[in-house]
N, C-alpha and C. Protein backbone atom coordinates (compact mmCIF):
# COMPACT_ATOMS: atom_id res chain seq x y z
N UNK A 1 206.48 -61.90 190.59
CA UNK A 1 205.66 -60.90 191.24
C UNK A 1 206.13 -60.70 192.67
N UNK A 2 205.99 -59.40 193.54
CA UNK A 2 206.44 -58.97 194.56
C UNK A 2 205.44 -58.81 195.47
N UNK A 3 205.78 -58.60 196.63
CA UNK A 3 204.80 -58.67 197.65
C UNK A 3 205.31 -57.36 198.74
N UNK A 4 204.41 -57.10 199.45
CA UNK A 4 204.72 -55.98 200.49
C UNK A 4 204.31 -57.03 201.81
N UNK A 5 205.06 -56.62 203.00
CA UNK A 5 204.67 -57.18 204.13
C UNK A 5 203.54 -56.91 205.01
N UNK A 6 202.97 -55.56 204.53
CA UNK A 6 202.09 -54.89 205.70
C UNK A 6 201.76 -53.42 204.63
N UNK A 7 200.62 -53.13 205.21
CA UNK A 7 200.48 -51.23 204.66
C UNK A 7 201.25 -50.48 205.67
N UNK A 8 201.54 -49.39 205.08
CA UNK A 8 201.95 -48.26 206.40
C UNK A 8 201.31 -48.09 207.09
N UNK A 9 202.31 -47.71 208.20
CA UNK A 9 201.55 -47.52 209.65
C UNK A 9 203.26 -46.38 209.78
N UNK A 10 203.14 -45.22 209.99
CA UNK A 10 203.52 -44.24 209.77
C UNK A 10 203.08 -42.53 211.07
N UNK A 11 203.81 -42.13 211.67
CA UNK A 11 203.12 -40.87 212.36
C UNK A 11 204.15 -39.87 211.09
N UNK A 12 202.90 -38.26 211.05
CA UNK A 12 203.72 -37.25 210.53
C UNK A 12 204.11 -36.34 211.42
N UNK A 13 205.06 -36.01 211.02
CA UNK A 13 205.83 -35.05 211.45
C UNK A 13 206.21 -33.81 210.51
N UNK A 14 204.66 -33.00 210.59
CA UNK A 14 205.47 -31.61 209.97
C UNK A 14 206.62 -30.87 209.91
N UNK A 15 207.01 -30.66 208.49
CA UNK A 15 206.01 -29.86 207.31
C UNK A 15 205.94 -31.03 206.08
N UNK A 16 206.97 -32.28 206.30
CA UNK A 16 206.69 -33.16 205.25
C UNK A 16 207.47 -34.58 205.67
N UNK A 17 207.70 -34.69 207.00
CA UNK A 17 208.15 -35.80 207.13
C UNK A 17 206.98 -36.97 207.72
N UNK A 18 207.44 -38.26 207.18
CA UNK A 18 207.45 -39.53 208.23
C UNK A 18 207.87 -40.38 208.79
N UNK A 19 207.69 -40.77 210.37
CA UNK A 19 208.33 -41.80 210.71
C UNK A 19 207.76 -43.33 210.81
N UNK A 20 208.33 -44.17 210.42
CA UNK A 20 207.42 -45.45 210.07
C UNK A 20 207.58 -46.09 211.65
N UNK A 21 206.02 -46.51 212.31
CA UNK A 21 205.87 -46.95 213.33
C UNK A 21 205.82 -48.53 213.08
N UNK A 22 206.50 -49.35 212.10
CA UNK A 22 206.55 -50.58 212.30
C UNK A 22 207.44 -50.71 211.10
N UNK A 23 207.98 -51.86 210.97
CA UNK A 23 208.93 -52.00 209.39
C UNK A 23 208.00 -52.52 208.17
N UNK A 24 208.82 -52.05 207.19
CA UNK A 24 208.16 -52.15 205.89
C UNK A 24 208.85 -53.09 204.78
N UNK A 25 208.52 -54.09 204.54
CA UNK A 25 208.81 -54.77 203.35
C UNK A 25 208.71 -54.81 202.39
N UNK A 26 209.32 -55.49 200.82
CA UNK A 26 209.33 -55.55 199.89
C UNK A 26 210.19 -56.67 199.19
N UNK A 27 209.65 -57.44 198.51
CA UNK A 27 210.50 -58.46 198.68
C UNK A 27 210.40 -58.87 196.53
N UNK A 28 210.95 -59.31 196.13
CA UNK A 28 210.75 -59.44 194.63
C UNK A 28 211.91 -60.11 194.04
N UNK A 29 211.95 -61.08 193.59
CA UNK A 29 212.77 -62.36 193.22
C UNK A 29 213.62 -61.55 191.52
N UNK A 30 213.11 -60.65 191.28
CA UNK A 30 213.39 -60.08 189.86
C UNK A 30 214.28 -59.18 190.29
N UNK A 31 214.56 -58.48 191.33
CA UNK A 31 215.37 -57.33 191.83
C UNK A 31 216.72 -57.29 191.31
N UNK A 32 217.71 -56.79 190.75
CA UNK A 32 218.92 -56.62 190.74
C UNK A 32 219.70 -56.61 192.06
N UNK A 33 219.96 -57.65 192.62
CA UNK A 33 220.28 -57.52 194.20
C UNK A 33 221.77 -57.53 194.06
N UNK A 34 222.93 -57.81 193.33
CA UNK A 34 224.14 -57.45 192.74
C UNK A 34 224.55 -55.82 192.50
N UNK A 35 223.76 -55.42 192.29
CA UNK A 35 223.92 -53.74 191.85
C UNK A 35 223.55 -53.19 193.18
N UNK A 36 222.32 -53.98 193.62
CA UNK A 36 222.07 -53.02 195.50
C UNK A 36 223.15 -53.66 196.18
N UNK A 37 223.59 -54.66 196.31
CA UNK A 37 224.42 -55.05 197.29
C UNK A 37 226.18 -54.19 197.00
N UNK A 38 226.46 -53.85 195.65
CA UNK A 38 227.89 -52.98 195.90
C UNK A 38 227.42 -51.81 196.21
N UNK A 39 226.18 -51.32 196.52
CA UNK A 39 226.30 -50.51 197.38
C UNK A 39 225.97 -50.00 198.82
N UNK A 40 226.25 -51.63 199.42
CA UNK A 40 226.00 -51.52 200.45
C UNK A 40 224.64 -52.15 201.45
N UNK A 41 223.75 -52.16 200.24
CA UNK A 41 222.24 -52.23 200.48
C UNK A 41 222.28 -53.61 199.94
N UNK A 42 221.55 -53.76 201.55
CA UNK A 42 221.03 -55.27 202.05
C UNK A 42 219.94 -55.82 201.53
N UNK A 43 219.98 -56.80 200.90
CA UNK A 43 218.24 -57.40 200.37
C UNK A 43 218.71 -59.11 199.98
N UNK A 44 218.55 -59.36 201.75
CA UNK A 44 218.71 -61.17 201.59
C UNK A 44 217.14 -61.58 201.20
N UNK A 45 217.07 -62.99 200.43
CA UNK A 45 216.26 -63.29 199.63
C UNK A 45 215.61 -62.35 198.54
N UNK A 46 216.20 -61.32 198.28
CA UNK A 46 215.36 -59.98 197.56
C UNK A 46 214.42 -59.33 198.29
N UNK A 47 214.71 -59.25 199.37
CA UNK A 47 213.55 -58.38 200.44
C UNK A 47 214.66 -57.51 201.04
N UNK A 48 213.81 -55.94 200.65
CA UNK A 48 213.89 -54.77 201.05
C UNK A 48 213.56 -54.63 202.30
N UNK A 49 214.00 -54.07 203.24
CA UNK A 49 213.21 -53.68 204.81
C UNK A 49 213.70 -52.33 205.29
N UNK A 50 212.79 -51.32 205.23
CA UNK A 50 212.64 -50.58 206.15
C UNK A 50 212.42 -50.55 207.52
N UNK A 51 212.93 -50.03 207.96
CA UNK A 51 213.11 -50.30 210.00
C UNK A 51 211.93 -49.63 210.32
N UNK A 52 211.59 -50.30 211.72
CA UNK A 52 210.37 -48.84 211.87
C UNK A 52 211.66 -48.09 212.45
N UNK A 53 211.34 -46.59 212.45
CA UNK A 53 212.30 -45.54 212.52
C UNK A 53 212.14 -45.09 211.72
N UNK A 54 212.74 -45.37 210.60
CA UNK A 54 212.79 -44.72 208.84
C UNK A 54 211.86 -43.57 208.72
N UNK A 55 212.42 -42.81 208.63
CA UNK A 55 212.05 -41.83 208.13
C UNK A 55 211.66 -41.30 206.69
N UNK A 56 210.67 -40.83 205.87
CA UNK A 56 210.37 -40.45 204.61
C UNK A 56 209.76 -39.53 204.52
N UNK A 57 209.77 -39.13 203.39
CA UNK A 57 208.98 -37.91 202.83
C UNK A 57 207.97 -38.25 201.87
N UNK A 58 207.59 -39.65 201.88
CA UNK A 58 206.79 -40.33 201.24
C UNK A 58 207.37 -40.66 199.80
N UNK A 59 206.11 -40.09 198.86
CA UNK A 59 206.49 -39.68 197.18
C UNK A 59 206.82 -37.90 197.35
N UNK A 60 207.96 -37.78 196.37
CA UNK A 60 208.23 -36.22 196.16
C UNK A 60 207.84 -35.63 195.30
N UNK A 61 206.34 -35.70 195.13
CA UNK A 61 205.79 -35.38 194.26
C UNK A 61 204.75 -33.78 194.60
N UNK A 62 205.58 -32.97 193.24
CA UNK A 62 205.14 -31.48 193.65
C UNK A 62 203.98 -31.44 194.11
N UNK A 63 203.70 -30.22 194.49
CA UNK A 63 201.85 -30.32 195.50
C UNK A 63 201.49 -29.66 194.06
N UNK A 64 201.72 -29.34 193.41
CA UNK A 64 200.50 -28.56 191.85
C UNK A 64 200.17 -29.86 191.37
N UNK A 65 200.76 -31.23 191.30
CA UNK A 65 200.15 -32.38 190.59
C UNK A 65 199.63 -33.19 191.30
N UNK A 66 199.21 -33.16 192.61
CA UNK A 66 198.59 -33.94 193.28
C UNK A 66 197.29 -34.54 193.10
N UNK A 67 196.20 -33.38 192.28
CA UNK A 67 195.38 -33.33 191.97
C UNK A 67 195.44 -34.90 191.03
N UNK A 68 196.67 -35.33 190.25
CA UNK A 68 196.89 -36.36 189.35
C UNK A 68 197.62 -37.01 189.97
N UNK A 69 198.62 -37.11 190.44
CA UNK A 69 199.46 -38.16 191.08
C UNK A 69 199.82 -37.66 192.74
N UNK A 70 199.03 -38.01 193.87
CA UNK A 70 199.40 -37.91 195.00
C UNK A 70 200.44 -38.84 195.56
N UNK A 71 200.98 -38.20 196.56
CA UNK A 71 202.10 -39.17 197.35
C UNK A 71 201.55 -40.16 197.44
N UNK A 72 199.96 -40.20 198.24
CA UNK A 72 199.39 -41.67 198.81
C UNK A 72 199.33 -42.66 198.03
N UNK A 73 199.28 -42.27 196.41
CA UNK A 73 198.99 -43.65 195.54
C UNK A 73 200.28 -44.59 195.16
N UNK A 74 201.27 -44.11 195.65
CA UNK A 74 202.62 -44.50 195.15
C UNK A 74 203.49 -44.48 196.70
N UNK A 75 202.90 -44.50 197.96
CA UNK A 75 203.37 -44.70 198.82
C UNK A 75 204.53 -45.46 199.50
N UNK A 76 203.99 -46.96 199.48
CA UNK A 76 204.66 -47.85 199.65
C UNK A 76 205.76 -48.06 199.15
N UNK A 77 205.84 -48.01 197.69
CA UNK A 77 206.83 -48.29 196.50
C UNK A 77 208.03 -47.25 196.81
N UNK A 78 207.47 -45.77 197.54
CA UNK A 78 208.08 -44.32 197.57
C UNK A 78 208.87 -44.46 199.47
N UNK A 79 208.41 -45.33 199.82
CA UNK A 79 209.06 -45.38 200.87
C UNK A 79 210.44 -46.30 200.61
N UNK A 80 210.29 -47.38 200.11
CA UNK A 80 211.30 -48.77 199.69
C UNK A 80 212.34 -47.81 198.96
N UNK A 81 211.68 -47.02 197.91
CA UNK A 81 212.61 -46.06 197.13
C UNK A 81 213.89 -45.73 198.11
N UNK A 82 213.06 -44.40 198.69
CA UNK A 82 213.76 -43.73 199.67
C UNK A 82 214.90 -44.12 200.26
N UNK A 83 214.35 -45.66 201.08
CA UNK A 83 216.04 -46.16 201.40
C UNK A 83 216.76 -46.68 200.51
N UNK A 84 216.23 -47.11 199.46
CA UNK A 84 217.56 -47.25 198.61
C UNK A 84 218.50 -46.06 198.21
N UNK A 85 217.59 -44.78 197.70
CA UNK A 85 218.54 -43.30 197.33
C UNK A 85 219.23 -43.05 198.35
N UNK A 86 218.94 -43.53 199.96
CA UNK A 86 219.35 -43.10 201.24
C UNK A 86 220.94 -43.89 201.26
N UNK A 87 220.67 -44.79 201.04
CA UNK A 87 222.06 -45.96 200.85
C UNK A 87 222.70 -45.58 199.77
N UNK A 88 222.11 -45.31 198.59
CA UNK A 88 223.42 -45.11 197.60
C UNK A 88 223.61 -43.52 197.74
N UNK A 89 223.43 -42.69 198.78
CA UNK A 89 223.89 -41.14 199.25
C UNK A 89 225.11 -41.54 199.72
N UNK A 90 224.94 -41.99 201.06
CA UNK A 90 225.51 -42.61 202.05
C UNK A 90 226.73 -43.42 201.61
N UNK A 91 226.36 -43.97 200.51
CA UNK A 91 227.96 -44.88 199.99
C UNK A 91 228.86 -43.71 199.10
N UNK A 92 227.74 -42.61 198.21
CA UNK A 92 228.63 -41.84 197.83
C UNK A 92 229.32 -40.93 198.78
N UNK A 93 228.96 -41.07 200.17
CA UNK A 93 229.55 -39.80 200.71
C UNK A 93 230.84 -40.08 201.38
N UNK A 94 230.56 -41.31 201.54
CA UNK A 94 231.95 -42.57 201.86
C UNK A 94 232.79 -42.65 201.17
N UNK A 95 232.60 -43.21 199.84
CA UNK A 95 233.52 -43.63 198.71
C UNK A 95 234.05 -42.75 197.80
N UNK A 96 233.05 -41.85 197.56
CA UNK A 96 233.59 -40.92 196.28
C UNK A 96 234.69 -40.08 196.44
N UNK A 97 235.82 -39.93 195.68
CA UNK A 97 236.55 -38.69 195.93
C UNK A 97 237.20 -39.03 194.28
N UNK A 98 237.14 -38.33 193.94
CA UNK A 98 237.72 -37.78 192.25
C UNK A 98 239.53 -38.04 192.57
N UNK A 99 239.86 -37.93 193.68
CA UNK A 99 241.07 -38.31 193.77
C UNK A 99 241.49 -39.72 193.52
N UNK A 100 240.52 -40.34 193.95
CA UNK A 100 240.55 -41.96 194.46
C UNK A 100 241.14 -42.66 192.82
N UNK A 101 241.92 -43.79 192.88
CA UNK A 101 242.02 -44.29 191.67
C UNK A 101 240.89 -45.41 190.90
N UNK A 102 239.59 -45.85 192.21
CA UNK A 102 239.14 -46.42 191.74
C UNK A 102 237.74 -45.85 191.47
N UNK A 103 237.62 -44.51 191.23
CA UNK A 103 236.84 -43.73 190.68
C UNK A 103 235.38 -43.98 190.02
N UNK A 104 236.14 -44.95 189.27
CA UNK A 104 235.36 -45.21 187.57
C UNK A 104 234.51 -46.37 188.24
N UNK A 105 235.13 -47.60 189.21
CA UNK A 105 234.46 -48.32 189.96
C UNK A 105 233.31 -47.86 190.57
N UNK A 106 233.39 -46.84 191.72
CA UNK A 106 232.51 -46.20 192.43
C UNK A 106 231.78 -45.48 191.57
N UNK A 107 231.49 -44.75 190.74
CA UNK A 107 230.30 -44.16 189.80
C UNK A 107 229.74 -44.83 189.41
N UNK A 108 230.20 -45.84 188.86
CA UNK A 108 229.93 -47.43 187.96
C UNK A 108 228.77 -48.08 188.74
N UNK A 109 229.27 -48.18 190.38
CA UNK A 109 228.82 -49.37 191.42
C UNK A 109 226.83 -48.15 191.50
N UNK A 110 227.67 -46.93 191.62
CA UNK A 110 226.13 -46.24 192.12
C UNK A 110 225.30 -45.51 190.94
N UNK A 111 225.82 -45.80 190.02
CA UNK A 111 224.86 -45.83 188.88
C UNK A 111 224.26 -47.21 188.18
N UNK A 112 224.84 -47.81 189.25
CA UNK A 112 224.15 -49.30 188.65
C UNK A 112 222.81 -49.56 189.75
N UNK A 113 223.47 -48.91 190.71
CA UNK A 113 222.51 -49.23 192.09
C UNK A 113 221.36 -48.25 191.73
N UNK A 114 221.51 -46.80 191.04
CA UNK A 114 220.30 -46.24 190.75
C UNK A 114 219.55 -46.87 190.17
N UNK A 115 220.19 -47.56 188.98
CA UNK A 115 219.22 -48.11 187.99
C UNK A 115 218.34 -49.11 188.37
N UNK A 116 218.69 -50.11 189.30
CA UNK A 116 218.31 -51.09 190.18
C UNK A 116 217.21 -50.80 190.90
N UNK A 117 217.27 -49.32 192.08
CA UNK A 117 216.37 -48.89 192.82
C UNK A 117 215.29 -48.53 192.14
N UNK A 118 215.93 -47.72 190.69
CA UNK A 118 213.96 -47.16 190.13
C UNK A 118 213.65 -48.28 189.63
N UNK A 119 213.97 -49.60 189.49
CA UNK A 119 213.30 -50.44 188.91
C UNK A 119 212.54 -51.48 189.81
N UNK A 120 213.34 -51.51 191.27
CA UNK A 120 212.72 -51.65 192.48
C UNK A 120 210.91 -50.98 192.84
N UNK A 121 211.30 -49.24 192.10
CA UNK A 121 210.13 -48.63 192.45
C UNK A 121 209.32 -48.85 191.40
N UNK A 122 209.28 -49.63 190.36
CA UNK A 122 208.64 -49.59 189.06
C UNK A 122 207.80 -51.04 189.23
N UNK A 123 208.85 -51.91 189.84
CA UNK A 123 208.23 -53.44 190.67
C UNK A 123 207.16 -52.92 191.55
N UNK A 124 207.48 -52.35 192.94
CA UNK A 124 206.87 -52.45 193.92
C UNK A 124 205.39 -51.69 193.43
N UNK A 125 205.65 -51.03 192.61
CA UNK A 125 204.19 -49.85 191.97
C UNK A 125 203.42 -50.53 191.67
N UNK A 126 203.61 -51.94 190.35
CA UNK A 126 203.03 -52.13 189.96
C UNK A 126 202.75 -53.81 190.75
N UNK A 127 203.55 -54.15 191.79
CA UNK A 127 202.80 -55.22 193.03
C UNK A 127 201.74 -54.59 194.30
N UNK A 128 201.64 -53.14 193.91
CA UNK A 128 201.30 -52.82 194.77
C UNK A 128 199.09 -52.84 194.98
N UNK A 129 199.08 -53.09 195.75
CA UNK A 129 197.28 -53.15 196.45
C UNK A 129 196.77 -51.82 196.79
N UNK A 130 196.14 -51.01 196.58
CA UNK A 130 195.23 -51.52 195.52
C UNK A 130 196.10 -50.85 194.49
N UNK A 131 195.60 -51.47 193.26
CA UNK A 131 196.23 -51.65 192.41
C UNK A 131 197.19 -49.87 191.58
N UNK A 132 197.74 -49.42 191.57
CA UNK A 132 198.35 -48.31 190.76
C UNK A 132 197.96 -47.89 189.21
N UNK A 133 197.15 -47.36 188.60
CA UNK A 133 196.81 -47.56 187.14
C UNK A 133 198.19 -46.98 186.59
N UNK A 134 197.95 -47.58 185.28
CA UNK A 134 199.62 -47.90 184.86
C UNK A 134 199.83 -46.46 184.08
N UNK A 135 199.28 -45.90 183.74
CA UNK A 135 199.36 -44.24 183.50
C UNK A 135 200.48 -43.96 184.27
N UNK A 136 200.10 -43.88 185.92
CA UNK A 136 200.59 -43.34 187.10
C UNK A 136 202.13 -43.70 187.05
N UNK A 137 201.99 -45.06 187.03
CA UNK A 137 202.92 -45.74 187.53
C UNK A 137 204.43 -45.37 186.61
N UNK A 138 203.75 -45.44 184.79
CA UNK A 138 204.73 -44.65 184.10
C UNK A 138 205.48 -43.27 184.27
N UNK A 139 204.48 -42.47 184.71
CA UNK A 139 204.71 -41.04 185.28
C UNK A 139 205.48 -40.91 186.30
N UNK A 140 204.98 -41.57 187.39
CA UNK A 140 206.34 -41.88 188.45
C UNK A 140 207.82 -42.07 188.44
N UNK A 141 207.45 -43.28 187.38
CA UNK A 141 208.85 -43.89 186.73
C UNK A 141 209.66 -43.52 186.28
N UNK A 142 209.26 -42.50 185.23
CA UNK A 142 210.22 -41.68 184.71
C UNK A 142 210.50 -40.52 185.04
N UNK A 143 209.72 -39.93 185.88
CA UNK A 143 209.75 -38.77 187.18
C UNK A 143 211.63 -39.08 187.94
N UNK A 144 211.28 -40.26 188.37
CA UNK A 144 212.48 -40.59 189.24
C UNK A 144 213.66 -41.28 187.99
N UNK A 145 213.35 -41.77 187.18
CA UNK A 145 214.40 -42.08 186.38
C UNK A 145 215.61 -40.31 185.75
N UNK A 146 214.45 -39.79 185.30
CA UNK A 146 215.08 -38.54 184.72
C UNK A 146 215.49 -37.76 185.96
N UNK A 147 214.60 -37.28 187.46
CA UNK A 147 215.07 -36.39 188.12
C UNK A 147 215.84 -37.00 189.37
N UNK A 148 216.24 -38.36 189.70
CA UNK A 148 216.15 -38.83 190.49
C UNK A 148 217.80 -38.89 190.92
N UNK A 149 218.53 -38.55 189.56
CA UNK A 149 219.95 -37.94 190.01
C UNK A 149 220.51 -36.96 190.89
N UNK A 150 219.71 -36.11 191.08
CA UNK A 150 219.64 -35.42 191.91
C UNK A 150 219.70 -35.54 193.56
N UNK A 151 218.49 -36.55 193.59
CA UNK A 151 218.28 -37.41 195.17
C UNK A 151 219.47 -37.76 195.36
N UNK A 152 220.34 -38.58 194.81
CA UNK A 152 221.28 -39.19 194.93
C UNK A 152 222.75 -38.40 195.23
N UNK A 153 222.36 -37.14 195.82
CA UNK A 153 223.81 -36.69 195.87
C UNK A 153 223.65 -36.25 197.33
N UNK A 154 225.16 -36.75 197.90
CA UNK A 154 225.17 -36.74 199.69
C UNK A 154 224.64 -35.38 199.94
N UNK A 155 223.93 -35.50 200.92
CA UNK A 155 223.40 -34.00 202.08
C UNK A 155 224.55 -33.92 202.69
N UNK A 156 224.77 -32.39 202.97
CA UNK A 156 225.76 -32.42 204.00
C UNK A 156 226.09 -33.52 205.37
N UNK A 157 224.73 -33.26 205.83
CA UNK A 157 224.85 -34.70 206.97
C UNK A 157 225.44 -35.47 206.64
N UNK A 158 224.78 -36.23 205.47
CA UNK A 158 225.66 -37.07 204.83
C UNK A 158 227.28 -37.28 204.99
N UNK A 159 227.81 -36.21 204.24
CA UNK A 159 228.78 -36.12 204.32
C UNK A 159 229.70 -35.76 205.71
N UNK A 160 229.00 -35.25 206.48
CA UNK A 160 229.76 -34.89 207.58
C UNK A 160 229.89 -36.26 208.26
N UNK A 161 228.80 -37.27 208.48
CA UNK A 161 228.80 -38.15 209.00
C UNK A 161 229.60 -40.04 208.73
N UNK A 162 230.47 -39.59 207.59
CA UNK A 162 231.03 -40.33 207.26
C UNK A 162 232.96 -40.81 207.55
């Protein structure tokens, strides 16, 4: 079982951002920390940390389903997410080039690291206080499992900044 260090403590910044006013933990002995670590992403003892700084958009969850699944109930778990998709962007925007010969490595390394992170968010959901009903938590899950390929592809920034 996993633990969080603290609740958010977070200012917004319209039209959908946040910045976290203290750091955020996540820590879980079950984690795939082999698959986060080739890509880059740090998790000594299996603890996740968000900086305060970090920036999120919480959960990306459309505003027509809020009514059923709001950002706030899946918060925590949706922040930890975040930097992981943020890190395996960031390594693709570094590493990838179709030219490269070790190609098959690098797709390999950040499709292992996806698989890792939604299962990160599937942990932290269901360690999370108060508790997530497991409806939700499925819905989430496979929300980001099926669309979550997407997240994962460098922003320009990204890319420029590498």
């Amino acid at each position: 079982m996993g633990k969080f260090n603290n609740k958010i403590s977070a200012e917004f910044h319209p039209p959908k951002k946040w910045i976290l006013e203290r750091a955020l933990t996540y820590q879980n002995a079950d984690m795939e920390e082999s698959a986060l670590q080739s890509v880059g992403i740090k998790c000594p003892a299996s603890k996740i940390t968000c900086k305060k700084g970090f920036e999120t958009d919480l959960a990306s969850v459309p505003r027509g389903i809020w009514w059923s699944i709001s950002p706030w109930d899946i918060a925590r778990a949706a922040i930890i997410h975040d930097l992981l998709y943020k890190r395996i962007r960031e390594y693709r925007a570094e590493y990838e080039d179709s030219n490269d010969p070790n190609i098959e490595t690098i797709v390999g390394n950040y499709t292992a690291a996806k698989k890792a992170a939604d299962k990160v968010f599937l942990m932290a959901m269901e360690d999370a206080t108060p508790t997530v009903p497991k409806w939700k938590i499925k819905a989430a899950y496979n929300a980001v499992v099926v669309f979550g390929r997407w997240s994962i592809i460098p922003t320009q920034e990204e890319l420029y900044n590498t």
